[in-house]
C-alpha atoms as a PDB file:
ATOM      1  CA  UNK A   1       8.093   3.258  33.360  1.00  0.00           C
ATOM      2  CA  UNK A   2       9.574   5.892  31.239  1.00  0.00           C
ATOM      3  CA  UNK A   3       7.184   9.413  30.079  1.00  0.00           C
ATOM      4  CA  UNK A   4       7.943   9.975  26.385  1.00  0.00           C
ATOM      5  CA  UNK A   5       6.695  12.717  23.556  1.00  0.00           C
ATOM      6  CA  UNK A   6       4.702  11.008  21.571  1.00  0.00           C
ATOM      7  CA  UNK A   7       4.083  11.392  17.970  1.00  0.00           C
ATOM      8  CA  UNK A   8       0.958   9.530  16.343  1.00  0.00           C
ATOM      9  CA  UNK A   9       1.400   8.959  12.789  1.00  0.00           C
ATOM     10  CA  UNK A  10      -0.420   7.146  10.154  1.00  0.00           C
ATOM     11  CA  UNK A  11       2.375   4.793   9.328  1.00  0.00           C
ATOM     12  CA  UNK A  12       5.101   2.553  11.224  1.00  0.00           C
ATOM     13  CA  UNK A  13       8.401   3.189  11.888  1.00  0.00           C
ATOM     14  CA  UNK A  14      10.506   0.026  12.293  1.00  0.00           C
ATOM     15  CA  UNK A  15      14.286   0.204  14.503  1.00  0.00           C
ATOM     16  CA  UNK A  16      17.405   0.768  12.196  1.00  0.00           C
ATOM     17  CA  UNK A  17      14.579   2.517   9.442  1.00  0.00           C
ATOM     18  CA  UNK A  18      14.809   5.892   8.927  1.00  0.00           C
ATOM     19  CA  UNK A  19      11.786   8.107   8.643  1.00  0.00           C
ATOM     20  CA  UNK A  20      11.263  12.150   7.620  1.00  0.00           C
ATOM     21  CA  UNK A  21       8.440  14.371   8.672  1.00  0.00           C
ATOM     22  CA  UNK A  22       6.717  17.516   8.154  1.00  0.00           C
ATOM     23  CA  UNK A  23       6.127  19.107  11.402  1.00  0.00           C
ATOM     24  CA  UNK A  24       3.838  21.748  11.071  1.00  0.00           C
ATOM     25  CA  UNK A  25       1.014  21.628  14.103  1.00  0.00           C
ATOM     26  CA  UNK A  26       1.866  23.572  16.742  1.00  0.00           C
ATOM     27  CA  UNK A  27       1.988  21.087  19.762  1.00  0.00           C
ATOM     28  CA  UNK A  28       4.328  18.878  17.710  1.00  0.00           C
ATOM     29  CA  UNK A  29       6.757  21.736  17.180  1.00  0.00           C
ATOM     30  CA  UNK A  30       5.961  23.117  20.909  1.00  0.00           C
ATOM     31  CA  UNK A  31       7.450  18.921  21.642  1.00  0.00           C
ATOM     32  CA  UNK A  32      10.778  19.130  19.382  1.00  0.00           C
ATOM     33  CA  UNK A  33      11.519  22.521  20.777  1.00  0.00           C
ATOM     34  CA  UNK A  34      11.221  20.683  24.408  1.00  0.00           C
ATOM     35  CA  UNK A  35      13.287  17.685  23.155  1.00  0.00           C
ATOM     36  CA  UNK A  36      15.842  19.273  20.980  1.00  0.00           C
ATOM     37  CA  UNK A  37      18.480  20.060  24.057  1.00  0.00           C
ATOM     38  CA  UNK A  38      17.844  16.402  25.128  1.00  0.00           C
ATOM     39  CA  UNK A  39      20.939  14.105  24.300  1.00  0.00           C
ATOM     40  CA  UNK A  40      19.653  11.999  22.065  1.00  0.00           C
ATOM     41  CA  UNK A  41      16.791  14.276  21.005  1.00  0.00           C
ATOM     42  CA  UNK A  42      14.085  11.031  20.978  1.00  0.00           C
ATOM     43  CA  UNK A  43      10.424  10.655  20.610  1.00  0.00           C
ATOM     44  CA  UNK A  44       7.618   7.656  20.490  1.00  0.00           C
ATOM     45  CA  UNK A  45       5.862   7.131  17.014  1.00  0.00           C
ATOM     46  CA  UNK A  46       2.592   4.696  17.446  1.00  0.00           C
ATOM     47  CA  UNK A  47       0.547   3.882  14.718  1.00  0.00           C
ATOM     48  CA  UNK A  48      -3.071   5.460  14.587  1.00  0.00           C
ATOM     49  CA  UNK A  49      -5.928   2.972  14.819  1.00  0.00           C
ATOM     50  CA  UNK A  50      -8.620   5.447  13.525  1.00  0.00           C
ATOM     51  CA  UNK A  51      -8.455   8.965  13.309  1.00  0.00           C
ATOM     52  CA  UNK A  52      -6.414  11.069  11.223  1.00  0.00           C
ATOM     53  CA  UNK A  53      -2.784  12.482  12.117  1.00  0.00           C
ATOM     54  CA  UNK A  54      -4.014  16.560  12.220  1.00  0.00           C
ATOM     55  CA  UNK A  55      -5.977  17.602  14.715  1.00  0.00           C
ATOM     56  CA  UNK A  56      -5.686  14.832  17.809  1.00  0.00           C
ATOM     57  CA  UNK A  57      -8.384  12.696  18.775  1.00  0.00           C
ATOM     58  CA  UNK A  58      -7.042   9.758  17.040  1.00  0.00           C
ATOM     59  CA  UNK A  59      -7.164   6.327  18.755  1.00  0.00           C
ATOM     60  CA  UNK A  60      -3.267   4.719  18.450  1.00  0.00           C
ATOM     61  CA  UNK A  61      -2.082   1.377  18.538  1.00  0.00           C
ATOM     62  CA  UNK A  62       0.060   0.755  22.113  1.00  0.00           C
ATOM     63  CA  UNK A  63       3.307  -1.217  20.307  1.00  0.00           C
ATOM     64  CA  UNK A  64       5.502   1.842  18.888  1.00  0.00           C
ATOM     65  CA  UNK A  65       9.102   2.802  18.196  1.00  0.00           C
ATOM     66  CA  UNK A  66      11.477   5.415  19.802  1.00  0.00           C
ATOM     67  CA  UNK A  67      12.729   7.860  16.994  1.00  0.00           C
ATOM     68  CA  UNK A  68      16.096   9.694  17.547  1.00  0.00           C
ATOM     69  CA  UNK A  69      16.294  12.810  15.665  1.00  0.00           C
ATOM     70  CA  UNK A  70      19.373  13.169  13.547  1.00  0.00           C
ATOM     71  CA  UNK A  71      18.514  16.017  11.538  1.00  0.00           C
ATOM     72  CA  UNK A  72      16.451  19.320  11.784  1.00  0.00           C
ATOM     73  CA  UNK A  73      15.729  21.624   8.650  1.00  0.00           C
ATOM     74  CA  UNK A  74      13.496  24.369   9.010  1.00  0.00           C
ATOM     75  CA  UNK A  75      11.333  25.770   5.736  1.00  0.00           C
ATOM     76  CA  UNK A  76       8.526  28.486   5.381  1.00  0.00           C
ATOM     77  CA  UNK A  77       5.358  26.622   6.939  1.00  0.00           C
ATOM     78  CA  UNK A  78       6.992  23.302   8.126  1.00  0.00           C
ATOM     79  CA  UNK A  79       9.966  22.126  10.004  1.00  0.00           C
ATOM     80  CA  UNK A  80      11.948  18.905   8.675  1.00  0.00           C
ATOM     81  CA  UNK A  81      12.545  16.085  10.606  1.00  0.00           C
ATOM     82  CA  UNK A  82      14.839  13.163  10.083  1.00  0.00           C
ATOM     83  CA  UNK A  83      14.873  10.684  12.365  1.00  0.00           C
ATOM     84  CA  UNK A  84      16.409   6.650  12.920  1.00  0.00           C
ATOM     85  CA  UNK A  85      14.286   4.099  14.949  1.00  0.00           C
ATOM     86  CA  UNK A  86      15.834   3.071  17.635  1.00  0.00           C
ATOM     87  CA  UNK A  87      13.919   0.704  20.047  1.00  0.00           C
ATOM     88  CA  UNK A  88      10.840  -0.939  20.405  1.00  0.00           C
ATOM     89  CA  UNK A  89       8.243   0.378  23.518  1.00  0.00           C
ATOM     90  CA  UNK A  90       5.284  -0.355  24.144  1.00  0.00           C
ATOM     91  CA  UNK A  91       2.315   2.144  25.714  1.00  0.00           C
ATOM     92  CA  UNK A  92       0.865   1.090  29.031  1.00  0.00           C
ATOM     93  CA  UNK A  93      -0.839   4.572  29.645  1.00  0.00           C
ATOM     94  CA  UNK A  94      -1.540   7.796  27.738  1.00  0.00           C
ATOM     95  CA  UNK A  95      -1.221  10.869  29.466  1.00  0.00           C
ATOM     96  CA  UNK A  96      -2.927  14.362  28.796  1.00  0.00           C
ATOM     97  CA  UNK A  97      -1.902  15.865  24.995  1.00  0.00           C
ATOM     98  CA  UNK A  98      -1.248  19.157  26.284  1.00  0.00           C
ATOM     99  CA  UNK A  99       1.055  20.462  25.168  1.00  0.00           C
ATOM    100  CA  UNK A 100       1.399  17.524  23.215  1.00  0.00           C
ATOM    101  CA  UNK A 101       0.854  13.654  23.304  1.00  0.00           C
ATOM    102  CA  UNK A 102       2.772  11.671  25.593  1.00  0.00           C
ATOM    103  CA  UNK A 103       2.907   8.483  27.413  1.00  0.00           C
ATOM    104  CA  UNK A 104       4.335   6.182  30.203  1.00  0.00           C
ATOM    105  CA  UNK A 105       6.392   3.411  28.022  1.00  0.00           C
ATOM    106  CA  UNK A 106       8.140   0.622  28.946  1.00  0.00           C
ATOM    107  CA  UNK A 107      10.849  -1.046  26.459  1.00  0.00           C
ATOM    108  CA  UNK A 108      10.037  -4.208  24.723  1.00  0.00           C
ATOM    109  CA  UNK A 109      13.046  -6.488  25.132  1.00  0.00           C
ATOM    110  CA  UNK A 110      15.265  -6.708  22.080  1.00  0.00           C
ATOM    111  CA  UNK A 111      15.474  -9.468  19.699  1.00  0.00           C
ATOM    112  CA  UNK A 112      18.489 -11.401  19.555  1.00  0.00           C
ATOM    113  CA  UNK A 113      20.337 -13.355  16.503  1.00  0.00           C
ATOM    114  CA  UNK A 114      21.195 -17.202  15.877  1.00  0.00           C
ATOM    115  CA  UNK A 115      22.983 -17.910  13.101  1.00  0.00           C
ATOM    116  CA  UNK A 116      20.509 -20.850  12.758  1.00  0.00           C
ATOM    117  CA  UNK A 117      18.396 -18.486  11.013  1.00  0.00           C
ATOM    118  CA  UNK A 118      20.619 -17.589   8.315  1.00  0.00           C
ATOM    119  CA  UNK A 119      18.499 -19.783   5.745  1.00  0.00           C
ATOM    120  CA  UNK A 120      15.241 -18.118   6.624  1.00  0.00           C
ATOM    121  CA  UNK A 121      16.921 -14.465   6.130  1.00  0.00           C
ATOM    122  CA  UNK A 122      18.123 -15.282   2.942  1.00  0.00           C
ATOM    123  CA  UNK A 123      14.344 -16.428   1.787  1.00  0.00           C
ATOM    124  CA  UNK A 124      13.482 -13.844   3.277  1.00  0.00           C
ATOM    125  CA  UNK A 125      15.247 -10.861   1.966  1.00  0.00           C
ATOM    126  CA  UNK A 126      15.213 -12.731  -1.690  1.00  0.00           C
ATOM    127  CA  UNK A 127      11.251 -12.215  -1.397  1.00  0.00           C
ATOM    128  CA  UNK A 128      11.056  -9.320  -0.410  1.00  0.00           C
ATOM    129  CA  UNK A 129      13.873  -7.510  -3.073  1.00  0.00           C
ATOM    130  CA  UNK A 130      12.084  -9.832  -5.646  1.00  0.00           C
ATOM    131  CA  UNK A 131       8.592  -8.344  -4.511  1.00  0.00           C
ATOM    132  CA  UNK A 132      10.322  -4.836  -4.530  1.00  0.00           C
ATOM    133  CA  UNK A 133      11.290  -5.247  -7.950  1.00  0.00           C
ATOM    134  CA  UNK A 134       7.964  -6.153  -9.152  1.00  0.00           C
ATOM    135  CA  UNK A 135       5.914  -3.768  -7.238  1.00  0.00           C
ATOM    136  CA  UNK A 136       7.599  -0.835  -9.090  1.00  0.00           C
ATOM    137  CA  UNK A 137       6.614  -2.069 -12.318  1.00  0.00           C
ATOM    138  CA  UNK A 138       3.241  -1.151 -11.464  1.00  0.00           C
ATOM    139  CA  UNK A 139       3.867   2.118  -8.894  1.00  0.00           C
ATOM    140  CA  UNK A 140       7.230   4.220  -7.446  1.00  0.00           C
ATOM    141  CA  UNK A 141       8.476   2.130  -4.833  1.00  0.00           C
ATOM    142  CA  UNK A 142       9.790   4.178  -1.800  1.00  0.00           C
ATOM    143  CA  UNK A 143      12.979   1.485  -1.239  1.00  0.00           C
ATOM    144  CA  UNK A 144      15.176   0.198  -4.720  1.00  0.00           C
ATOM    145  CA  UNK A 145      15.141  -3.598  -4.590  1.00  0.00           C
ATOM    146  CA  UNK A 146      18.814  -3.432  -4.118  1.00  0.00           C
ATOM    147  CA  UNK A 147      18.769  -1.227  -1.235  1.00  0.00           C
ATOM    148  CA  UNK A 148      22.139  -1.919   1.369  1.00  0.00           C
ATOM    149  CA  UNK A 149      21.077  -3.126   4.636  1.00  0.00           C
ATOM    150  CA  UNK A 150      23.156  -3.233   7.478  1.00  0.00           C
ATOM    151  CA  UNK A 151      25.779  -5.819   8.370  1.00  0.00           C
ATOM    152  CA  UNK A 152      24.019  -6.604  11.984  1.00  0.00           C
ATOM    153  CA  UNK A 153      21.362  -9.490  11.342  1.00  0.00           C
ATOM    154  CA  UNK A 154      19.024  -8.184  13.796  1.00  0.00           C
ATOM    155  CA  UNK A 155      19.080  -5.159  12.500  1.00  0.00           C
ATOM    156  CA  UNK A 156      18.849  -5.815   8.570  1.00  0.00           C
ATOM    157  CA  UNK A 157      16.061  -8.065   9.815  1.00  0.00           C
ATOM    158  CA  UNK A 158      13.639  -5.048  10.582  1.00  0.00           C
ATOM    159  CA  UNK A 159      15.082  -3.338   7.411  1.00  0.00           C
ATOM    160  CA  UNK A 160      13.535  -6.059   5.132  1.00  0.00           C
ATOM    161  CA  UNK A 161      10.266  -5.545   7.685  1.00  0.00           C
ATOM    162  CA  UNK A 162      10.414  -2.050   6.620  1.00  0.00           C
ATOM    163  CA  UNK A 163      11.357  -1.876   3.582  1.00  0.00           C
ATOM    164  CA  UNK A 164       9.109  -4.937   2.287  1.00  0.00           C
ATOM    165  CA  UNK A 165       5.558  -3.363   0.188  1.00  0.00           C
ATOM    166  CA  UNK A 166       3.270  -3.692   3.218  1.00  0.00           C
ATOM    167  CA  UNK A 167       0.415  -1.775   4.631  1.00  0.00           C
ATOM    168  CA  UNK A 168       0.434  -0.352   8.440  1.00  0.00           C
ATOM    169  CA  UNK A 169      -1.732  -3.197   9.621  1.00  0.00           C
ATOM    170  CA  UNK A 170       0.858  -6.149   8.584  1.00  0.00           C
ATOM    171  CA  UNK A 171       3.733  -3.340   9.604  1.00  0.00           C
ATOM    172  CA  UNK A 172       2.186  -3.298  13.058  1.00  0.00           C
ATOM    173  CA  UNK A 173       1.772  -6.875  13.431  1.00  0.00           C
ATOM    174  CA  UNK A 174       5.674  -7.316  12.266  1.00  0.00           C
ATOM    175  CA  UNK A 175       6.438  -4.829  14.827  1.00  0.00           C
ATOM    176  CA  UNK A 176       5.044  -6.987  17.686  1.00  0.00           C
ATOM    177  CA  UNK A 177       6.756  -9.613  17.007  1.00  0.00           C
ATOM    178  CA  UNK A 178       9.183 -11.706  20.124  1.00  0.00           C
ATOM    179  CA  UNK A 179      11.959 -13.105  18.221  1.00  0.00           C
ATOM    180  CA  UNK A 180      14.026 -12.748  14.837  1.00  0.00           C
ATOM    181  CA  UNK A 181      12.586 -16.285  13.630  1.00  0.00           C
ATOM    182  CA  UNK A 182       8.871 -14.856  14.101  1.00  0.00           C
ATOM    183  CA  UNK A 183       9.925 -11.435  12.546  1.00  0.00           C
ATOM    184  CA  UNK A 184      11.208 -12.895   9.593  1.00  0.00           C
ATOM    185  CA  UNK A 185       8.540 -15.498   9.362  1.00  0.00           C
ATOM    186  CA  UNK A 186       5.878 -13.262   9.313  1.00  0.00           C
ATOM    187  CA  UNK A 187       7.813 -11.220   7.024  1.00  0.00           C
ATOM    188  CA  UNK A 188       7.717 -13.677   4.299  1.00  0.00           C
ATOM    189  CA  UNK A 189       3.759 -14.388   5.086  1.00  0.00           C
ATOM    190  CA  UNK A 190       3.161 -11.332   4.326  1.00  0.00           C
ATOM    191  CA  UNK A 191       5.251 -10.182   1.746  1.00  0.00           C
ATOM    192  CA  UNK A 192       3.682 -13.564  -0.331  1.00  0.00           C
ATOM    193  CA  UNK A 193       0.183 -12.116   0.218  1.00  0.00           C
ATOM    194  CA  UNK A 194       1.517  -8.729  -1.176  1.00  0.00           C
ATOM    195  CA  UNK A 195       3.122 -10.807  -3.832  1.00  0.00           C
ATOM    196  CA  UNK A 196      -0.154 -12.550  -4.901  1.00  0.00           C
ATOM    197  CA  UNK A 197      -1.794  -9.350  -5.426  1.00  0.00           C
ATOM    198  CA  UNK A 198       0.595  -8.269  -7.825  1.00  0.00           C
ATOM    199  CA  UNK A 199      -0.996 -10.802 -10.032  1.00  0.00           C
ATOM    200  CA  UNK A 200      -4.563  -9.974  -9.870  1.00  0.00           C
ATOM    201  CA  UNK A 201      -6.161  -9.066 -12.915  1.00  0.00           C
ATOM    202  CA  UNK A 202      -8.879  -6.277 -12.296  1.00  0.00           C
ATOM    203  CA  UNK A 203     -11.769  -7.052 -14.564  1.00  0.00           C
ATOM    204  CA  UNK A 204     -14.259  -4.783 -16.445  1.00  0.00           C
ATOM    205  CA  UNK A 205     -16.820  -5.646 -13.799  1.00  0.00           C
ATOM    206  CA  UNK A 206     -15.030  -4.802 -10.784  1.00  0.00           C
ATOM    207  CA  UNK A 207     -13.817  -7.871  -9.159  1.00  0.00           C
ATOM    208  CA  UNK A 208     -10.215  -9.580  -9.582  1.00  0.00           C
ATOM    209  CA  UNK A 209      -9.442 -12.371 -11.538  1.00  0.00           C
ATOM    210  CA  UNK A 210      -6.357 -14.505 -10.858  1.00  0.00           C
ATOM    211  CA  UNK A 211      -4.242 -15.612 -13.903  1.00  0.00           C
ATOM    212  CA  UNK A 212      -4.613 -19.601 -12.598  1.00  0.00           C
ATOM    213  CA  UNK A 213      -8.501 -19.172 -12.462  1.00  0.00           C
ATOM    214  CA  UNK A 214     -10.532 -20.452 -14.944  1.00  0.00           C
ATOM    215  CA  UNK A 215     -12.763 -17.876 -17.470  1.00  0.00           C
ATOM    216  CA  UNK A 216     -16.274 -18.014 -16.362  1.00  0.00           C
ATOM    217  CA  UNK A 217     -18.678 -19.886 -19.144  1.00  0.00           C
ATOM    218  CA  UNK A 218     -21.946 -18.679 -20.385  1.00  0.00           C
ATOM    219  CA  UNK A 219     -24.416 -21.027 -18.075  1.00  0.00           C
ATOM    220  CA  UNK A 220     -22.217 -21.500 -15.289  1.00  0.00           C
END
């Protein structure tokens, strides 16, 4: 078992994602000044389960990502933080927050490539540009739809989980997942639901309406 800063956040980071943050509480900035001579600088991100990211208290999901700093920027009030996911760990203990959170962490194994999956990539990643596309019709999408993802299959694999319009709750379940075939998979479940959403028509009264389904009639 490994003992790793921890940083609880309310959304997922995925490996081979990127992610920036405002570090502004003080145990978080007493952590990167404990890290920041470490070679690579990393941390754990977890998602919280309830709770809110100020303050600590929060209950936190065990499945998580180590985050290797790759840039530090600091402003009046905050310091910037970019950071790459790296590898999967999981949480088998949490230790005492102070100074800050940390944990013992083992690594979950990494997933590993067949080019048997090559079909169920492309479906996948079609989706989820497709989905992309359409979602920012509607709001600012954080990704473009044509976004480049990497050349390694494994790789652009969590890309699509992370750059795919999801909450935190499907994130986290994408993030558990034991092999590329199940990662992608469940990628395309979910990105469908997301999909389907899309197309809901929010009536005067409150509740959706989908275009297939049928107008209600006086007397039904």
């Amino acid at each position: 078992m490994t003992v790793m800063p921890m940083f609880p956040l309310g959304s997922v980071l995925f490996p081979s994602m990127p992610t920036a943050l405002r570090v502004f509480e003080e145990r978080y900035i007493v952590m990167l000044s404990a890290i920041l001579g470490d070679e690579p600088p990393e941390f754990g991100i977890v998602l919280i389960e309830r709770g809110s990211e100020v303050g600590g208290g929060e209950q936190r999901f065990p499945i998580g990502t180590v985050a290797q700093i790759t840039r530090v920027e600091t402003s009046e009030g905050f310091i910037g933080v970019i950071a790459q996911g790296d590898r999967r760990i999981e949480v088998t203990a949490w230790l005492d927050d102070d100074p800050y959170p940390r944990a013992e962490v083992r690594e979950v194994p990494a997933l590993e490539w067949n080019d048997e999956l090559v079909p169920l990539f492309e479906r996948a990643e079609q989706l989820v540009r497709r989905t992309i596309a359409r979602a920012s019709e509607f709001v600012e999408q954080q990704w473009p739809a044509d976004i480049v993802l990497s050349d390694d299959k494994v790789e652009a694999s969590w890309q699509l989980a992370g750059i795919a319009p999801l909450g935190p709750l499907d994130q986290v379940r994408l993030l558990r997942s034991t092999s590329v075939s199940e990662l992608l998979s469940a990628t395309i479940e979910a990105t469908e639901a997301a999909a389907e959403m899309l197309t809901v028509d929010w009536g005067d009264d409150g509740f959706p309406t989908f275009p297939d389904e049928p107008e209600a009639r006086e007397g039904d």
